[in-house]
C-alpha atoms as a PDB file:
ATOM      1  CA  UNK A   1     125.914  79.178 109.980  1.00  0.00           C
ATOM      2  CA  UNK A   2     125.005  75.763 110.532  1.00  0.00           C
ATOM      3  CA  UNK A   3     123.449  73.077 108.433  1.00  0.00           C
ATOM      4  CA  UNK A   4     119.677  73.478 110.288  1.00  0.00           C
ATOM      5  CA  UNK A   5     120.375  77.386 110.057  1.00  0.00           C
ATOM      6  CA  UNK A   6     120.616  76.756 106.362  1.00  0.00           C
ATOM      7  CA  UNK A   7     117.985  74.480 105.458  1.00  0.00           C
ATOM      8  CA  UNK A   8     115.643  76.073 107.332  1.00  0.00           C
ATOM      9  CA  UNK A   9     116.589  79.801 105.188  1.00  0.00           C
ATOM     10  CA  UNK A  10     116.087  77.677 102.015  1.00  0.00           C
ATOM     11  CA  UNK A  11     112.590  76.456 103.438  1.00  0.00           C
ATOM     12  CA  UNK A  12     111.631  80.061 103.993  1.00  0.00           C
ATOM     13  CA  UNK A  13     113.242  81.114 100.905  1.00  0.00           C
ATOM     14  CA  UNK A  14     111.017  78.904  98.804  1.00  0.00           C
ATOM     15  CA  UNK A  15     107.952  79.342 101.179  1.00  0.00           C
ATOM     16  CA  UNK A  16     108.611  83.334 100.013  1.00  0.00           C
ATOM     17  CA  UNK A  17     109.506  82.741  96.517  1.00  0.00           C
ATOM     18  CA  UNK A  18     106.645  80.459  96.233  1.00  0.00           C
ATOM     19  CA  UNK A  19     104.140  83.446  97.922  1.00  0.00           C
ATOM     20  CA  UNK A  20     105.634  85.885  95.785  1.00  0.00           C
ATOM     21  CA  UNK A  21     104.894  84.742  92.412  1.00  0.00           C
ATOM     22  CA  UNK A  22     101.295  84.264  92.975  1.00  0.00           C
ATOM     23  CA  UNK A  23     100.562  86.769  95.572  1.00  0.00           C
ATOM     24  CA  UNK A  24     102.998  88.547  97.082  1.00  0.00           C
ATOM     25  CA  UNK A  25     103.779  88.578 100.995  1.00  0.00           C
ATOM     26  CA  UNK A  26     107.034  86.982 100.358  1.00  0.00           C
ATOM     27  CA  UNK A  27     108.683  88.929 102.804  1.00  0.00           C
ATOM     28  CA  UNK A  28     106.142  87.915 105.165  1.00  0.00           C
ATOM     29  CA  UNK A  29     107.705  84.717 105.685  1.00  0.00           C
ATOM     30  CA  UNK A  30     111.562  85.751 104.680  1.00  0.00           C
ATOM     31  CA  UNK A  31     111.983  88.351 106.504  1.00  0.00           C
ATOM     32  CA  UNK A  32     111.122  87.406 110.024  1.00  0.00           C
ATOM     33  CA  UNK A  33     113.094  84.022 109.335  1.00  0.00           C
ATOM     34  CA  UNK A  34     116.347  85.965 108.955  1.00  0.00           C
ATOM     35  CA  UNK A  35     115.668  87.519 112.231  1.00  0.00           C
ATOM     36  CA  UNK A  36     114.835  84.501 114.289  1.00  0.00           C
ATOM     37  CA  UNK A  37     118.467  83.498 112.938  1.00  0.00           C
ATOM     38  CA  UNK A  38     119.936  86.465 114.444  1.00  0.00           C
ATOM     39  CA  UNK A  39     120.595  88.688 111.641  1.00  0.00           C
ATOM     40  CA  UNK A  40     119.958  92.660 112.563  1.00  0.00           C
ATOM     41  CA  UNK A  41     116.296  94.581 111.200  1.00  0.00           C
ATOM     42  CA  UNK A  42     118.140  96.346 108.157  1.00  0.00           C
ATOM     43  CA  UNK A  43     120.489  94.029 106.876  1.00  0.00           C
ATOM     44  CA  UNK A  44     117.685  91.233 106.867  1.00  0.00           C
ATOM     45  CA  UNK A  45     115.512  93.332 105.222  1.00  0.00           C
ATOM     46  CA  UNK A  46     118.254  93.909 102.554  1.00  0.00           C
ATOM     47  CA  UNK A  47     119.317  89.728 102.861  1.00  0.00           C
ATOM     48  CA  UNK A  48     115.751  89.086 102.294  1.00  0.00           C
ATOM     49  CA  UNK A  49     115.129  91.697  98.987  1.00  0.00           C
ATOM     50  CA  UNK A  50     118.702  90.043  97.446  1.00  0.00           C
ATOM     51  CA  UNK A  51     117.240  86.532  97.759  1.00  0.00           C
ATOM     52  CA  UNK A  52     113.396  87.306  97.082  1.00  0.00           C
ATOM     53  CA  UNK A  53     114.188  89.345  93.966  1.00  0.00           C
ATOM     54  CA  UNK A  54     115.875  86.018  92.775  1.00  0.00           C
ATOM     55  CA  UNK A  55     112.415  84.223  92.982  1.00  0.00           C
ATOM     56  CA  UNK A  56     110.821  87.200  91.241  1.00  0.00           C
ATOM     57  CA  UNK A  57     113.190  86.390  88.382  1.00  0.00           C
ATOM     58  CA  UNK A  58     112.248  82.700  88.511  1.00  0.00           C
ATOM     59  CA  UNK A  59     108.594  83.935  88.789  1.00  0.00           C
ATOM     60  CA  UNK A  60     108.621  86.232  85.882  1.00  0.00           C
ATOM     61  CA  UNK A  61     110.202  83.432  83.739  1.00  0.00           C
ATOM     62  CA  UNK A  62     107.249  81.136  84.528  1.00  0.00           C
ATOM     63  CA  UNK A  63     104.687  83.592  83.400  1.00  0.00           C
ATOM     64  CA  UNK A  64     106.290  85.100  80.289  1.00  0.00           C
ATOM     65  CA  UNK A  65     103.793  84.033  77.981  1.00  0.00           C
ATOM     66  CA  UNK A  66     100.888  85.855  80.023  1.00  0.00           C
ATOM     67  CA  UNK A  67     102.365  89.464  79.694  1.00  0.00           C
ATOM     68  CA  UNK A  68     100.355  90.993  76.764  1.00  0.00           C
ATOM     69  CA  UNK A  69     101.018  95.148  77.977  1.00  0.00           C
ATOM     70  CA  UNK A  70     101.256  98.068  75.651  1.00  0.00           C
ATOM     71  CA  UNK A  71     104.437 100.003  75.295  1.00  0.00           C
ATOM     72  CA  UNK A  72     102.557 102.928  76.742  1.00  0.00           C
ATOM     73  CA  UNK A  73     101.234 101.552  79.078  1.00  0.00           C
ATOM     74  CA  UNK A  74     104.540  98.938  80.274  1.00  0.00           C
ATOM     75  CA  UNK A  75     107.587 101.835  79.498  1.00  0.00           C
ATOM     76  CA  UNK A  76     105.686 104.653  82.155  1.00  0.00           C
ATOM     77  CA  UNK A  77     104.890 101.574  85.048  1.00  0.00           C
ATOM     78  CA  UNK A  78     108.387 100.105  84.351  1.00  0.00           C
ATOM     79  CA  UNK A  79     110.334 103.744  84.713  1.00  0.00           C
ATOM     80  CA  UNK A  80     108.177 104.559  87.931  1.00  0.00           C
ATOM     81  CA  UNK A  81     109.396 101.057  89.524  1.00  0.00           C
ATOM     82  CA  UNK A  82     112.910 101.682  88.894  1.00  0.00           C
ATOM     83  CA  UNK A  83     113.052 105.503  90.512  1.00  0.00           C
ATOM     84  CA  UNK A  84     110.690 104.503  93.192  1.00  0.00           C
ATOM     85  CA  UNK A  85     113.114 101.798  94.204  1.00  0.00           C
ATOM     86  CA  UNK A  86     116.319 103.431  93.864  1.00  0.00           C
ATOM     87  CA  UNK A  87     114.771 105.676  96.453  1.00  0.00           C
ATOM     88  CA  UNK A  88     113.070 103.747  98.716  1.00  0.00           C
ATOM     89  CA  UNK A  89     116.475 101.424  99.174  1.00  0.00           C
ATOM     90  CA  UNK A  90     118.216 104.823  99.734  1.00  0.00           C
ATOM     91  CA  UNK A  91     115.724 106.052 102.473  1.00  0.00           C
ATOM     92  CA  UNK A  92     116.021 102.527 104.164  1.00  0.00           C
ATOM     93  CA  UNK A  93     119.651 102.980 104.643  1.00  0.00           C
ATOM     94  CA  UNK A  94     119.083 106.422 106.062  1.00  0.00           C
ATOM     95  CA  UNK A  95     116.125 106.708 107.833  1.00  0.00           C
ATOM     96  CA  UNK A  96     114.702 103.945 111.184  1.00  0.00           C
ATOM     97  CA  UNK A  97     112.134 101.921 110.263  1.00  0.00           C
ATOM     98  CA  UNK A  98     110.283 102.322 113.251  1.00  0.00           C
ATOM     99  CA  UNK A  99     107.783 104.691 112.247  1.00  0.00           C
ATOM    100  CA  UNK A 100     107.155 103.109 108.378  1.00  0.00           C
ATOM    101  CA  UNK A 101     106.268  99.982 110.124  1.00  0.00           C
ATOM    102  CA  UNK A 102     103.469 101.891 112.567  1.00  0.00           C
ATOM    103  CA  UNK A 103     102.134 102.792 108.980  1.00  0.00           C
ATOM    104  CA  UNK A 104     102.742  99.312 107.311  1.00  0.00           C
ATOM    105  CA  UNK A 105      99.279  97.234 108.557  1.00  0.00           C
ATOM    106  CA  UNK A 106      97.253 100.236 107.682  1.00  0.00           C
ATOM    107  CA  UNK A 107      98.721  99.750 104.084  1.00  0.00           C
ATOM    108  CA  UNK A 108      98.045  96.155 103.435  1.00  0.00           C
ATOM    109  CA  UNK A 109      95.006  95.897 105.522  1.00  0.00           C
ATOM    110  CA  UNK A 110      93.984  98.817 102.516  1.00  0.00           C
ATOM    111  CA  UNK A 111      95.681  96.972  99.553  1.00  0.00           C
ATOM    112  CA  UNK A 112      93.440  93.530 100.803  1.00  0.00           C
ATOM    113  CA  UNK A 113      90.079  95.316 100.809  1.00  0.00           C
ATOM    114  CA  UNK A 114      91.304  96.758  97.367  1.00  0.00           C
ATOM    115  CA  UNK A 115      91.850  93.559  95.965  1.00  0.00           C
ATOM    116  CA  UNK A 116      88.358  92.305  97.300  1.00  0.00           C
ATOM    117  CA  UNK A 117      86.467  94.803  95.534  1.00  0.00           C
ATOM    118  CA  UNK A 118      89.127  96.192  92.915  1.00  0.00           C
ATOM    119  CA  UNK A 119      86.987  94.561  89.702  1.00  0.00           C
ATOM    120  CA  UNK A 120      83.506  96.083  91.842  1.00  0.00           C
ATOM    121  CA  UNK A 121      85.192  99.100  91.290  1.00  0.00           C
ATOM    122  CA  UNK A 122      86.753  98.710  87.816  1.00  0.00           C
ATOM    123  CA  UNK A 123      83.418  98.679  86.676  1.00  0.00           C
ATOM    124  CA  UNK A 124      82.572  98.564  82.858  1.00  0.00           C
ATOM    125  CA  UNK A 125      86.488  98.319  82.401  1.00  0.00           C
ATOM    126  CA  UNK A 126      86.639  95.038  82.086  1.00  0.00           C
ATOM    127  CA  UNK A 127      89.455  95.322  79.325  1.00  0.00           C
ATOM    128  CA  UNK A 128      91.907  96.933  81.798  1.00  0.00           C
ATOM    129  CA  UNK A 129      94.731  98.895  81.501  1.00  0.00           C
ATOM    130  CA  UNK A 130      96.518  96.721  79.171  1.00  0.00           C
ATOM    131  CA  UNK A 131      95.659  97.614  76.024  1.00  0.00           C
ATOM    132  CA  UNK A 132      93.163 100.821  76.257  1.00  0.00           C
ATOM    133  CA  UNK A 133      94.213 103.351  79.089  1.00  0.00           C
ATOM    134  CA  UNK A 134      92.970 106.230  79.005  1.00  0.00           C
ATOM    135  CA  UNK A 135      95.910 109.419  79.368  1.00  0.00           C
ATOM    136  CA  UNK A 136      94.182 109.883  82.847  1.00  0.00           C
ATOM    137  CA  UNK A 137      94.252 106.244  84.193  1.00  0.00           C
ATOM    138  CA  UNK A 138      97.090 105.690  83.050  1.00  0.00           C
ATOM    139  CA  UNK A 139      98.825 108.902  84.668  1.00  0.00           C
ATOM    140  CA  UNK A 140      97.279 107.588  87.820  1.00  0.00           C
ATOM    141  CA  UNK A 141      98.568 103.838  87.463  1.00  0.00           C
ATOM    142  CA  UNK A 142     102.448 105.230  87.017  1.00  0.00           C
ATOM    143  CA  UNK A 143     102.014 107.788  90.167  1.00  0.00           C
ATOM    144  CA  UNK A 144     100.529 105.162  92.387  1.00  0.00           C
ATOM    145  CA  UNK A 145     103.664 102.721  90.881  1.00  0.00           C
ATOM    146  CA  UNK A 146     105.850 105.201  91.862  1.00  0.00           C
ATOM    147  CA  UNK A 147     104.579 105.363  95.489  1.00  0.00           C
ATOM    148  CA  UNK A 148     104.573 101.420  95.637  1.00  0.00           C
ATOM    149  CA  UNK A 149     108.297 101.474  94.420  1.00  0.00           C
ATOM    150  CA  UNK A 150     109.380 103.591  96.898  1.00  0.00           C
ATOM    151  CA  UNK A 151     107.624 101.330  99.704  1.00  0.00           C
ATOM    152  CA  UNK A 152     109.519  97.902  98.079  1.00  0.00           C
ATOM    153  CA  UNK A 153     112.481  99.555  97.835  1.00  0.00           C
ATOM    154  CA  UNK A 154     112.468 100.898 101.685  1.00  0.00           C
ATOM    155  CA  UNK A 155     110.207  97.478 103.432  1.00  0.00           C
ATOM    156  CA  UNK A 156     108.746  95.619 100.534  1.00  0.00           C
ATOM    157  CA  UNK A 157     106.325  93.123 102.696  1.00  0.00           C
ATOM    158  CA  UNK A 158     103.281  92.915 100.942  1.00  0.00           C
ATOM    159  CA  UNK A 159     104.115  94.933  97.801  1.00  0.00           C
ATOM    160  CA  UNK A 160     102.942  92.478  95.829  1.00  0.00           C
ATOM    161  CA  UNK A 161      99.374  92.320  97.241  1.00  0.00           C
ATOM    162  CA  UNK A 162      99.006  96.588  96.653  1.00  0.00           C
ATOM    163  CA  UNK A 163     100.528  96.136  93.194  1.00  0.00           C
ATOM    164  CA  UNK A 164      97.310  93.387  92.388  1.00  0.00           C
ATOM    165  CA  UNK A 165      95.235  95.530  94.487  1.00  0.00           C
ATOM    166  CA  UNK A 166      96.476  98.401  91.793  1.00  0.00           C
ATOM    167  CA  UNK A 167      95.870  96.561  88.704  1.00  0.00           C
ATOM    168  CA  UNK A 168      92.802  94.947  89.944  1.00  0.00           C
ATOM    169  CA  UNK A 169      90.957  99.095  90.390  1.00  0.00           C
ATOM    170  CA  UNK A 170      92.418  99.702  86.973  1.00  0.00           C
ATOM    171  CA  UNK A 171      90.297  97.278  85.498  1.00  0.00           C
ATOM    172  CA  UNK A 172      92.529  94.035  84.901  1.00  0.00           C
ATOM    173  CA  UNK A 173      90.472  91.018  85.321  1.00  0.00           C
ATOM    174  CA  UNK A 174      92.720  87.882  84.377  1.00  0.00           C
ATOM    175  CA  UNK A 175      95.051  87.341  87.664  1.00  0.00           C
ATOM    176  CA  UNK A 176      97.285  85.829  85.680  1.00  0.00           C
ATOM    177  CA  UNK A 177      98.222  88.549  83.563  1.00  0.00           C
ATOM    178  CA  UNK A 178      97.841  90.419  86.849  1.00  0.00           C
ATOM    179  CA  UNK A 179     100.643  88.109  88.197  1.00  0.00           C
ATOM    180  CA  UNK A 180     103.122  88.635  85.110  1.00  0.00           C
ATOM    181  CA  UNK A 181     102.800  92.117  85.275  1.00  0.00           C
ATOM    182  CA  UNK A 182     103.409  92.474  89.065  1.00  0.00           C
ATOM    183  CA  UNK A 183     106.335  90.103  88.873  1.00  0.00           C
ATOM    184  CA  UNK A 184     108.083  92.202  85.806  1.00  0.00           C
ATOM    185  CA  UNK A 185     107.595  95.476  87.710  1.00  0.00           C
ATOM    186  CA  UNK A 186     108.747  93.487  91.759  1.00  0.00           C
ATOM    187  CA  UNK A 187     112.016  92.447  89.678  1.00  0.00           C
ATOM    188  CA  UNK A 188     112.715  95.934  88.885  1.00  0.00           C
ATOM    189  CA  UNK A 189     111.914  97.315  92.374  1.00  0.00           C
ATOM    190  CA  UNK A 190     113.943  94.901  93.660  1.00  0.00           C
ATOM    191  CA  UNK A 191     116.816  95.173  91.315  1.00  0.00           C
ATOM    192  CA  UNK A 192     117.765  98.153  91.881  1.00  0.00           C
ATOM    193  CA  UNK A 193     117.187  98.041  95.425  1.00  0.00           C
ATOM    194  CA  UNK A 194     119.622  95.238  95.634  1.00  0.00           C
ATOM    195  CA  UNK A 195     122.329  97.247  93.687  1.00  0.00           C
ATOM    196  CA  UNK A 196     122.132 100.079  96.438  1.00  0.00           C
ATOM    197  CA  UNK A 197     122.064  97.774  99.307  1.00  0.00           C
ATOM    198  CA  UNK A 198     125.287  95.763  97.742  1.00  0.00           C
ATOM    199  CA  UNK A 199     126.784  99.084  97.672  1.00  0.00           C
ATOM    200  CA  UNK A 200     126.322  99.893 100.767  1.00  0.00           C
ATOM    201  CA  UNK A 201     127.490  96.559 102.312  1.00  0.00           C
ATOM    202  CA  UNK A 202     123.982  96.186 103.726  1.00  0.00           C
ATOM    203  CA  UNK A 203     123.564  92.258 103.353  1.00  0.00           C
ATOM    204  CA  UNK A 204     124.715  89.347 104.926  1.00  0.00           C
ATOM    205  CA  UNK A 205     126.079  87.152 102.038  1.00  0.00           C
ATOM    206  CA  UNK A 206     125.768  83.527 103.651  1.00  0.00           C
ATOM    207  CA  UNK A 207     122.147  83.799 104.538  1.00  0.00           C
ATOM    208  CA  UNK A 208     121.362  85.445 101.251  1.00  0.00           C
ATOM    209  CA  UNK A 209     122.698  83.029  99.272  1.00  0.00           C
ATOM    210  CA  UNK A 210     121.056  80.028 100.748  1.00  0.00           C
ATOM    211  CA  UNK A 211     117.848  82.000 101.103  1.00  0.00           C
ATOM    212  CA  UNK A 212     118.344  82.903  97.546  1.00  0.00           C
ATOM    213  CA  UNK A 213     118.581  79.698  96.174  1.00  0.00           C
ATOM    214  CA  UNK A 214     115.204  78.740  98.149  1.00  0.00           C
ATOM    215  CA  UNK A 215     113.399  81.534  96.719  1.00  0.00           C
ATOM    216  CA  UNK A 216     114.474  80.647  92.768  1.00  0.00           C
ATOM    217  CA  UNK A 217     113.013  77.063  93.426  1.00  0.00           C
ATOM    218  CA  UNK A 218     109.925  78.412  95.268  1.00  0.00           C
ATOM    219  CA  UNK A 219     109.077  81.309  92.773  1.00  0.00           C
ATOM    220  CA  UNK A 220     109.417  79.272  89.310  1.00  0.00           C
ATOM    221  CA  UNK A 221     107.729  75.918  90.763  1.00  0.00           C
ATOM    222  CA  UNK A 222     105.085  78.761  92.394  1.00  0.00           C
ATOM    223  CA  UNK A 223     104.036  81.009  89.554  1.00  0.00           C
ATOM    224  CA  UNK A 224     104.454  77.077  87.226  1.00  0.00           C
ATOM    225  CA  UNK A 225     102.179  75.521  89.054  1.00  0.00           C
ATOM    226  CA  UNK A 226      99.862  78.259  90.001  1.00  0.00           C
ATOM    227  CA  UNK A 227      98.594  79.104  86.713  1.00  0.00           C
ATOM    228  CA  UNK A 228      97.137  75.407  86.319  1.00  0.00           C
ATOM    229  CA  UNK A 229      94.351  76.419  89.097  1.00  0.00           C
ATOM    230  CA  UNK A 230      91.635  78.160  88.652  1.00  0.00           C
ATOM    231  CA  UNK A 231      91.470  81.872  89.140  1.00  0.00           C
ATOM    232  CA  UNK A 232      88.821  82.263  91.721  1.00  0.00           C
ATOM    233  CA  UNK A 233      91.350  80.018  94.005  1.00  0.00           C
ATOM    234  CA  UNK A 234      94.077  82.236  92.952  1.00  0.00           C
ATOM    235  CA  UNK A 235      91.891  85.384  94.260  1.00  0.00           C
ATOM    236  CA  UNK A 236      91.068  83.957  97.660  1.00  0.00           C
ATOM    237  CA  UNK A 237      93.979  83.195  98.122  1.00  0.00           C
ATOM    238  CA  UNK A 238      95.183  86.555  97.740  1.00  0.00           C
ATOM    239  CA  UNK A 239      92.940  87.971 100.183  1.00  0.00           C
ATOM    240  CA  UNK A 240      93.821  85.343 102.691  1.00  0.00           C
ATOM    241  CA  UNK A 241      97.440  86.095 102.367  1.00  0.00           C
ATOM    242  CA  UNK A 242      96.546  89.834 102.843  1.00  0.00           C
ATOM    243  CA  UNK A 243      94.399  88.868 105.661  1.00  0.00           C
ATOM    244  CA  UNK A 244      97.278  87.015 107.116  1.00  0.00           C
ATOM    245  CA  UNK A 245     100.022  90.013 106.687  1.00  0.00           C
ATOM    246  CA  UNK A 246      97.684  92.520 107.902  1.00  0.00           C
ATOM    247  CA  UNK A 247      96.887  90.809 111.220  1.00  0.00           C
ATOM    248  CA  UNK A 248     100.339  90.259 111.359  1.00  0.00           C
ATOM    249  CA  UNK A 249     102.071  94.073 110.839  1.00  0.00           C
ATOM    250  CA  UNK A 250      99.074  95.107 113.681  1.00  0.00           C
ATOM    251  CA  UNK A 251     100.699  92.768 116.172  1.00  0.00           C
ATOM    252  CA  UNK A 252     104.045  93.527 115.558  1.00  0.00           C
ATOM    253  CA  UNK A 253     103.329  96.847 115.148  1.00  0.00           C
ATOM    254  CA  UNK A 254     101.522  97.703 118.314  1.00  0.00           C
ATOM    255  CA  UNK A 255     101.614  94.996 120.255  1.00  0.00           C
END
């Protein structure tokens, strides 16, 4: 690997960090990096969830004073993120990826318009899911979760944005908390999905390393920093970013 290989992996790796912790879409920028450097679909994909989980670490560190969940509510969203990633990783290494990416722009392109409208739809729940869910909602929140786990583990791009787009339908209105949350439950996914794809020898170490490093600077300086502008800025930038992913997992999809 040589020394612009590796600075420009540490540029990405921030760039994704960064996205990540007040997003999501990381992967939007890591992943294709690591294969415009050469390195094959499935072990960039697993290269890219070793050094982005890093930043989610970083991330979740910066906003640990905005998590205020209930156990009930936390323990069920926290135990759906860690099955639904053990098996997503696992289907990654045995299934192509061909076919989940034909269904991948359909499924951010959803999560953005979610997001748009999510507090429309929240209604008179403006207090959200974090203190006062309902057995129901909250039954719903940890199935969906699960389903969104499974997806990081396997691809991950834009898991983020649905995780907001969850939370926002749910009735959480401060996209800070939003962020916290979302970054607790992305290290999870992410941690155990790196576990199985160490395991299975999926990743290549020199490019995750650098990357990683890029993505701890990115994702603490990102989720820092982010929380000092105003929310509204925070939202529309969201729905850019899904904008942005969603035009591009059409044209790599079916172009």
């Amino acid at each position: 690997m040589t020394v612009s290989i590796a600075i420009f992996l540490f540029v990405a790796g921030a760039l994704g960090g960064a996205l990540n912790s007040v997003a999501g879409g990381g992967s939007f920028v890591a992943f294709p990096a690591l294969l415009f450097v050469g390195v094959p679909p499935i072990p960039a994909n697993a290269s890219n969830t070793v050094a982005l989980w890093t930043g989610a670490a970083a991330s979740g560190g910066a906003y640990r004073n905005r998590l205020d969940m209930a156990r009930r509510v936390f323990v069920p969203l926290l135990a759906a993120s860690f099955v639904g990633g053990i098996l997503g990783a696992y289907l990654l290494l045995k299934t192509p990826a061909h076919t989940f990416l034909q269904v991948l722009p359909w499924l951010t392109l959803g999560a953005t318009l979610l997001f748009a409208f999510g507090k429309k739809l929240a209604g008179k729940r403006a207090s959200g899911i974090a203190h006062d869910a309902g057995t129901t909602a909250l039954a719903g929140a940890t199935a969906f979760q699960f389903g969104v786990a499974i997806y990081g583990g396997y691809f991950g791009g834009g898991m983020g944005i649905v995780m907001l787009a969850m939370l926002a339908t749910l009735g959480m209105t401060d996209i800070h908390a939003m962020n916290a949350l979302k970054s607790v439950m992305g290290f999870v996914i992410n941690g155990v999905a790196v576990v199985t794809f160490v395991v299975a020898k999926a990743v290549y170490w020199p490019q995750a390393i650098v990357m990683t490093l890029g993505a701890i600077v990115g994702g603490y300086y990102g989720a820092h920093y982010a929380q000092r502008v105003p929310q509204i800025w925070i939202r529309r930038f969201v729905i850019l970013v899904g904008v942005g992913m969603t035009a591009y997992f059409f044209w790599k999809a079916y172009s």
